[in-house]
Protein backbone atom coordinates (compact mmCIF):
# COMPACT_ATOMS: atom_id res chain seq x y z
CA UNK A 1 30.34 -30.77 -40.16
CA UNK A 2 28.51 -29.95 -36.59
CA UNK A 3 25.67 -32.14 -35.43
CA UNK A 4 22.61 -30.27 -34.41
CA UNK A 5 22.24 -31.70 -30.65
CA UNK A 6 19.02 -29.79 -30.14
CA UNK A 7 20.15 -27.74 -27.17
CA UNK A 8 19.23 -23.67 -27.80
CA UNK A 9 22.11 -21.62 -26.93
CA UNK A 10 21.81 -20.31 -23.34
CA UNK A 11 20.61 -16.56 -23.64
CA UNK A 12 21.32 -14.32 -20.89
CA UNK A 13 18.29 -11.79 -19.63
CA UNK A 14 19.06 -9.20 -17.73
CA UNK A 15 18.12 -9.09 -14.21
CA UNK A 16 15.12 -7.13 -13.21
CA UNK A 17 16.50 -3.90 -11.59
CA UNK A 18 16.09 -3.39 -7.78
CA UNK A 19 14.26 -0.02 -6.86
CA UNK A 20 17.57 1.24 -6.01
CA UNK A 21 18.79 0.22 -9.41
CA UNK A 22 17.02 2.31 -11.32
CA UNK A 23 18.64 5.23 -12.83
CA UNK A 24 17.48 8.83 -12.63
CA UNK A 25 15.36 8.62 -9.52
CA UNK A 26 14.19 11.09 -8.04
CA UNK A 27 12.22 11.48 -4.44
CA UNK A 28 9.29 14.04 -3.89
CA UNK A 29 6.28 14.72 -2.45
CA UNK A 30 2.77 13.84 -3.64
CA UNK A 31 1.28 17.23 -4.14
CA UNK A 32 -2.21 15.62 -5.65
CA UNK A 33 -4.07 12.77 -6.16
CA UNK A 34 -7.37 13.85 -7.59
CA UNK A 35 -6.65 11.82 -11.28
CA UNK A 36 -6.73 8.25 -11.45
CA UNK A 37 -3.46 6.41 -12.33
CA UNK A 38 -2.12 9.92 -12.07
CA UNK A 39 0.08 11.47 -9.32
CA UNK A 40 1.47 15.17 -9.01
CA UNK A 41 4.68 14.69 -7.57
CA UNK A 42 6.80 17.78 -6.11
CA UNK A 43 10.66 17.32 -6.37
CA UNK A 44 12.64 20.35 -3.98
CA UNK A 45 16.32 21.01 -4.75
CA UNK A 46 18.91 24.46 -3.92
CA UNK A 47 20.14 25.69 -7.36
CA UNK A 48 22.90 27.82 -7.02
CA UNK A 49 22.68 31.45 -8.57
CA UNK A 50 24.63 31.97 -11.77
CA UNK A 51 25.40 35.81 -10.63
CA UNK A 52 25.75 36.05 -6.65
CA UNK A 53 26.01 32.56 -5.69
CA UNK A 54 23.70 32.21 -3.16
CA UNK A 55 21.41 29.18 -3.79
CA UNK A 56 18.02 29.57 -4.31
CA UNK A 57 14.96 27.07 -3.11
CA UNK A 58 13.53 25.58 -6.35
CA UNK A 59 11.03 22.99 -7.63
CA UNK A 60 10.06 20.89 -10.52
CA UNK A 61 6.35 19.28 -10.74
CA UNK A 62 6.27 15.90 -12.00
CA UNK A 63 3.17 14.12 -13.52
CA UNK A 64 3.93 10.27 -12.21
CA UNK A 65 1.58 7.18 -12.97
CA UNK A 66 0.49 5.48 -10.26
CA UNK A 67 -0.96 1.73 -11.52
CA UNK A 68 -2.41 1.09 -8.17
CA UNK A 69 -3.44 4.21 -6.76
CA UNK A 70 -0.89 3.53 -3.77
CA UNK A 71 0.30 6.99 -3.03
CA UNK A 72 -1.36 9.68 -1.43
CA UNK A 73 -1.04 13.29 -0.46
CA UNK A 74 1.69 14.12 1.50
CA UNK A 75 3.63 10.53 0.52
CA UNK A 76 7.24 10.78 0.14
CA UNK A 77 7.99 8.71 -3.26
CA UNK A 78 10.96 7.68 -5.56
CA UNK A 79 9.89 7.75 -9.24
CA UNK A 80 11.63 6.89 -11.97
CA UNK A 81 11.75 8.43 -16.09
CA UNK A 82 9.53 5.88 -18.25
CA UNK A 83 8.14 5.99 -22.24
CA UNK A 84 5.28 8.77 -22.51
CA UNK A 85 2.34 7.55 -21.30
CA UNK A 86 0.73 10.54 -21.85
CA UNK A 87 1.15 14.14 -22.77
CA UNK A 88 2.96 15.51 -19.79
CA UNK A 89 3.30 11.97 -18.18
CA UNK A 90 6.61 10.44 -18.45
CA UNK A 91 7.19 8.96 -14.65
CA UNK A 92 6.14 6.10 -12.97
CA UNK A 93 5.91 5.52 -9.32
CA UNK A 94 8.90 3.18 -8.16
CA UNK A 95 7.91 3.28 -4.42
CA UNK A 96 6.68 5.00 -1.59
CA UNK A 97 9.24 5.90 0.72
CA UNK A 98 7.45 6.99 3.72
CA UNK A 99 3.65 7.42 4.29
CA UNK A 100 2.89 10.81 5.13
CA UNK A 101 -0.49 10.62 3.81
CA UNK A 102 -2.42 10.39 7.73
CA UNK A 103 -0.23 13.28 8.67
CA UNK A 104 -1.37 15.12 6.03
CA UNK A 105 -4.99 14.57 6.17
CA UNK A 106 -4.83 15.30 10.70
CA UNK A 107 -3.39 18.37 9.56
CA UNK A 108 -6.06 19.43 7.01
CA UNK A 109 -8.95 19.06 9.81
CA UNK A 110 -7.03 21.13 12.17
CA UNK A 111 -6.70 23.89 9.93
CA UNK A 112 -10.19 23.40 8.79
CA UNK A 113 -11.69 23.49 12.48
CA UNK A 114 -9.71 26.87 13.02
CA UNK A 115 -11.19 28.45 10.06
């Protein structure tokens, strides 16, 4: 008969996955911020056409939670498929890539002074 010794058996837990990790990212621009939590995120790809093969500029919109409000217009992010959070949100923000957001917001005023 074993002796209990008291010892648990070692469990192993995964590691927590590296931004880079994480499958089925994608990377896209914030297209609006207006919601709290709540990002609009634009993802550009070339499709090719099924008939005359010439590939064709297309996008998808994303609805991405934000938990901190990080991101702004114009923000290049990386977001990642999560559980529904809500009706049409099922992305989460995994990082901001590059901060475009100042960029964005100089070129608003300019076209806003010209008009």
């Amino acid at each position: 008969m074993a002796q209990a010794t008291g010892k648990q058996p070692a469990t192993k837990k995964a590691p927590a996955a590296a931004p880079a990790d994480v499958k089925g990212t994608k990377v896209g621009i914030v297209d609006s911020d207006a919601r709290a939590k709540t990002r609009r995120v634009v993802v550009s790809y070339l499709a090719k056409h099924p008939k005359y093969g010439k590939y064709i500029r297309q996008r998808t919109i994303l609805h991405v939670h934000d938990e901190q409000n990080a991101s702004r217009v114009g923000d290049v992010v990386e977001v990642a498929p999560c559980r529904p959070i809500s009706k049409t949100k099922n992305w989460r923000l995994v990082r901001i890539v590059e901060q475009r957001s100042a960029e964005a917001a100089a070129l608003r005023s300019v076209k806003e002074l010209q008009a």
